[in-house]
C-alpha atoms as a PDB file:
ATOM      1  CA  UNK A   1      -9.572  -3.389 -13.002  1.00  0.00           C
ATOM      2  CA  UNK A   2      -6.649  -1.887 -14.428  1.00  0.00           C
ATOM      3  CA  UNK A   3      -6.901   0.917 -16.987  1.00  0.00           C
ATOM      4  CA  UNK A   4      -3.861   1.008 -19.474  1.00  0.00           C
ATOM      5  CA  UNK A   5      -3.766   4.050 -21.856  1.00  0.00           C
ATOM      6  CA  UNK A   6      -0.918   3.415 -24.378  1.00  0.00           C
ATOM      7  CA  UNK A   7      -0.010   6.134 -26.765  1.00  0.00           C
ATOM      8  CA  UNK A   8       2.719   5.963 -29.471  1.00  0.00           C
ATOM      9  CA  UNK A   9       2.458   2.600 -30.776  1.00  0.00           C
ATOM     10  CA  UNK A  10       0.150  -0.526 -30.698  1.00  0.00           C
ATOM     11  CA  UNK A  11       1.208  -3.390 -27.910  1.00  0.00           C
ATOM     12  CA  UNK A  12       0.209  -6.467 -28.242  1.00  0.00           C
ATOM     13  CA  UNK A  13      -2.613  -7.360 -25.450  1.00  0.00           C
ATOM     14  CA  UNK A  14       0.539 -10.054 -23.650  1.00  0.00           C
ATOM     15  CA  UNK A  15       2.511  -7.525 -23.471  1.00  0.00           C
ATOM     16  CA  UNK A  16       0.134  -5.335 -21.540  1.00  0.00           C
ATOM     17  CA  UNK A  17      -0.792  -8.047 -19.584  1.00  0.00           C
ATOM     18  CA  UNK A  18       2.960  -8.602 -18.646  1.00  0.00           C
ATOM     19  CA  UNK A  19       3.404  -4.626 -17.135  1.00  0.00           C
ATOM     20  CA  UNK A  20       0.110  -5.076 -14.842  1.00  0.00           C
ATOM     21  CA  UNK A  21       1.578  -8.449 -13.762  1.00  0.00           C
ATOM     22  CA  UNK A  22       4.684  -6.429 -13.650  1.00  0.00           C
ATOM     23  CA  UNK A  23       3.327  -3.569 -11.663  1.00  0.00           C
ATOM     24  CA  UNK A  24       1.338  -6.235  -9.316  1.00  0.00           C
ATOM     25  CA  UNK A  25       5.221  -7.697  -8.426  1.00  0.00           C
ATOM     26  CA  UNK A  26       6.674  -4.807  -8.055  1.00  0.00           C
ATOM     27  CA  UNK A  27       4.321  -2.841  -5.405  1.00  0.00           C
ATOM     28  CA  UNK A  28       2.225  -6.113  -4.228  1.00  0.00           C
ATOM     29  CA  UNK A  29      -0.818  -4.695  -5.453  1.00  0.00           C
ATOM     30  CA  UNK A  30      -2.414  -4.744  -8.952  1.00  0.00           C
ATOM     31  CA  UNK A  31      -2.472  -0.770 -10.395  1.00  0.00           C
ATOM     32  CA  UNK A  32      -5.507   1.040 -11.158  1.00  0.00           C
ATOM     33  CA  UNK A  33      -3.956   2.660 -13.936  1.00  0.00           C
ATOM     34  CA  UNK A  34      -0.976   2.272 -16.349  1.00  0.00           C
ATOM     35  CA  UNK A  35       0.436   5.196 -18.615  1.00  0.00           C
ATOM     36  CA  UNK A  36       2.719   3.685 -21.532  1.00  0.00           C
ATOM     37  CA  UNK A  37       4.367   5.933 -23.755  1.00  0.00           C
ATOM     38  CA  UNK A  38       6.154   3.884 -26.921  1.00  0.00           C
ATOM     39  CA  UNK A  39       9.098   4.915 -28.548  1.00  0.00           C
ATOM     40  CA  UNK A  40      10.427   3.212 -30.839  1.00  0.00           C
ATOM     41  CA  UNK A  41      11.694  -0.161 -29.774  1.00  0.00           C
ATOM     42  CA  UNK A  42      11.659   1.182 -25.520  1.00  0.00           C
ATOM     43  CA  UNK A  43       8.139   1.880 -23.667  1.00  0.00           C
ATOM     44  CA  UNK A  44       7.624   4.369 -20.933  1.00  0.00           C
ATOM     45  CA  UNK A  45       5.440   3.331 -18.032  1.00  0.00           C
ATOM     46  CA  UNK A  46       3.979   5.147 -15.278  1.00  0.00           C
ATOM     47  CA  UNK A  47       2.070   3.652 -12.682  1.00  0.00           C
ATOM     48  CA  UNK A  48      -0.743   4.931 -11.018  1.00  0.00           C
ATOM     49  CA  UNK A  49      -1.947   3.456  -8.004  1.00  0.00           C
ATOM     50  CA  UNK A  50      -4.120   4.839  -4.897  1.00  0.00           C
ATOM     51  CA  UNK A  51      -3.757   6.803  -2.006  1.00  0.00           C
ATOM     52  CA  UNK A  52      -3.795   3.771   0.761  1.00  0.00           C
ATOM     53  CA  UNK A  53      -5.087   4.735   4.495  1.00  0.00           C
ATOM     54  CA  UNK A  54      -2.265   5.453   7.088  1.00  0.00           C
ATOM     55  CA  UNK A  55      -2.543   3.126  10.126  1.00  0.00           C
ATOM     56  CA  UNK A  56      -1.234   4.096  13.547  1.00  0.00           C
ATOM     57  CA  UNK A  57       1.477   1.840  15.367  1.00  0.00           C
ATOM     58  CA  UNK A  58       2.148   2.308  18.897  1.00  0.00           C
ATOM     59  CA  UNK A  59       4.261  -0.027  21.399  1.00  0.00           C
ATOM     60  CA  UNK A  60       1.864  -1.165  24.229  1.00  0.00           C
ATOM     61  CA  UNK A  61       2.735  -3.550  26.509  1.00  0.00           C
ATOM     62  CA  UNK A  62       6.044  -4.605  24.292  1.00  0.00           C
ATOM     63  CA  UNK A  63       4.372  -5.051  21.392  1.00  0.00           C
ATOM     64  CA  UNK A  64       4.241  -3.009  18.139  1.00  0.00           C
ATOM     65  CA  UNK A  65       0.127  -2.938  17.288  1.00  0.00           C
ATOM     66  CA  UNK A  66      -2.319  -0.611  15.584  1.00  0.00           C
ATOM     67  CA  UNK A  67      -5.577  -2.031  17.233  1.00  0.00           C
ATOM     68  CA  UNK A  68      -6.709  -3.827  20.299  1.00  0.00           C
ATOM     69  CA  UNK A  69      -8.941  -5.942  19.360  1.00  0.00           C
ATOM     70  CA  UNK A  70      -6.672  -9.067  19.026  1.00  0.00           C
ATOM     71  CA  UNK A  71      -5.777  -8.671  22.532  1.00  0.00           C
ATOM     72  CA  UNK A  72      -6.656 -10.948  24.710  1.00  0.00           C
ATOM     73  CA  UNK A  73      -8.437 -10.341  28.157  1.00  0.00           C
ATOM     74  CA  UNK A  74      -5.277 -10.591  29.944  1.00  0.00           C
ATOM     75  CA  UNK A  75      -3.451  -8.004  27.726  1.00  0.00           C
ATOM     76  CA  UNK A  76      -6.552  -5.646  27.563  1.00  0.00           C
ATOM     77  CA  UNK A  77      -6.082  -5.392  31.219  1.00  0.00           C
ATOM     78  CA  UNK A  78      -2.731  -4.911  31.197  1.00  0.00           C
ATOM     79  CA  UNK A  79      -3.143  -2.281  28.876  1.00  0.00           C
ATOM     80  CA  UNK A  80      -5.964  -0.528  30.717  1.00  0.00           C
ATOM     81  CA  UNK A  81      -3.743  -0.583  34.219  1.00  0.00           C
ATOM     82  CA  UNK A  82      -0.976   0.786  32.635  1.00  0.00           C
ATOM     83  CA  UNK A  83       0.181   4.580  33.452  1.00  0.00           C
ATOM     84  CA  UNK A  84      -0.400   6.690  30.735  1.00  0.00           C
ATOM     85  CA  UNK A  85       2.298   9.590  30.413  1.00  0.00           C
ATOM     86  CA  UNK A  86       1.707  12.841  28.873  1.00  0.00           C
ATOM     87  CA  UNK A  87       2.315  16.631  28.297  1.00  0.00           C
ATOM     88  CA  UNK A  88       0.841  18.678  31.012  1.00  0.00           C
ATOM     89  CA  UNK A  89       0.639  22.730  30.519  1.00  0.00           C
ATOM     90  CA  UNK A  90       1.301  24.183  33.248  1.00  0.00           C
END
């Protein structure tokens, strides 16, 4: 549910509706919340949207992947077998 706080002015409830679909298009998500600031005959927005998790990607095998669990047995394997590199101290 988007939360639009307009200040300024009075927009019709379309128009709203066109800056979340807007927003939506724009960043592939819908926002959580929309600032619009009117002036006159131009609007202001500001979208607001949430902080969203960072996934790891790593190359195993030849292939770019975050998890292993659509692996297959074969490639599980492969994966487990293969030499593992990495920073000794010494």
């Amino acid at each position: 549910m988007c939360t639009v706080n307009v200040t300024g002015g009075v927009l019709p409830q379309e128009e709203i509706n066109a800056y979340i679909a807007r927003g939506a298009e724009l960043y592939g998500r819908e926002p959580d919340a929309i600032d619009v600031r009117v002036d006159g005959e131009y609007v202001e927005l500001a979208y607001h949207y949430q902080q969203q998790p960072f996934h790891r990607i790593r190359r195993i095998t030849g292939y770019l992947v975050g998890t292993l669990d659509r692996f297959n047995n074969a490639k599980r394997a492969e994966e487990r077998d293969r030499v593992k590199h990495g920073i000794g101290m010494q």
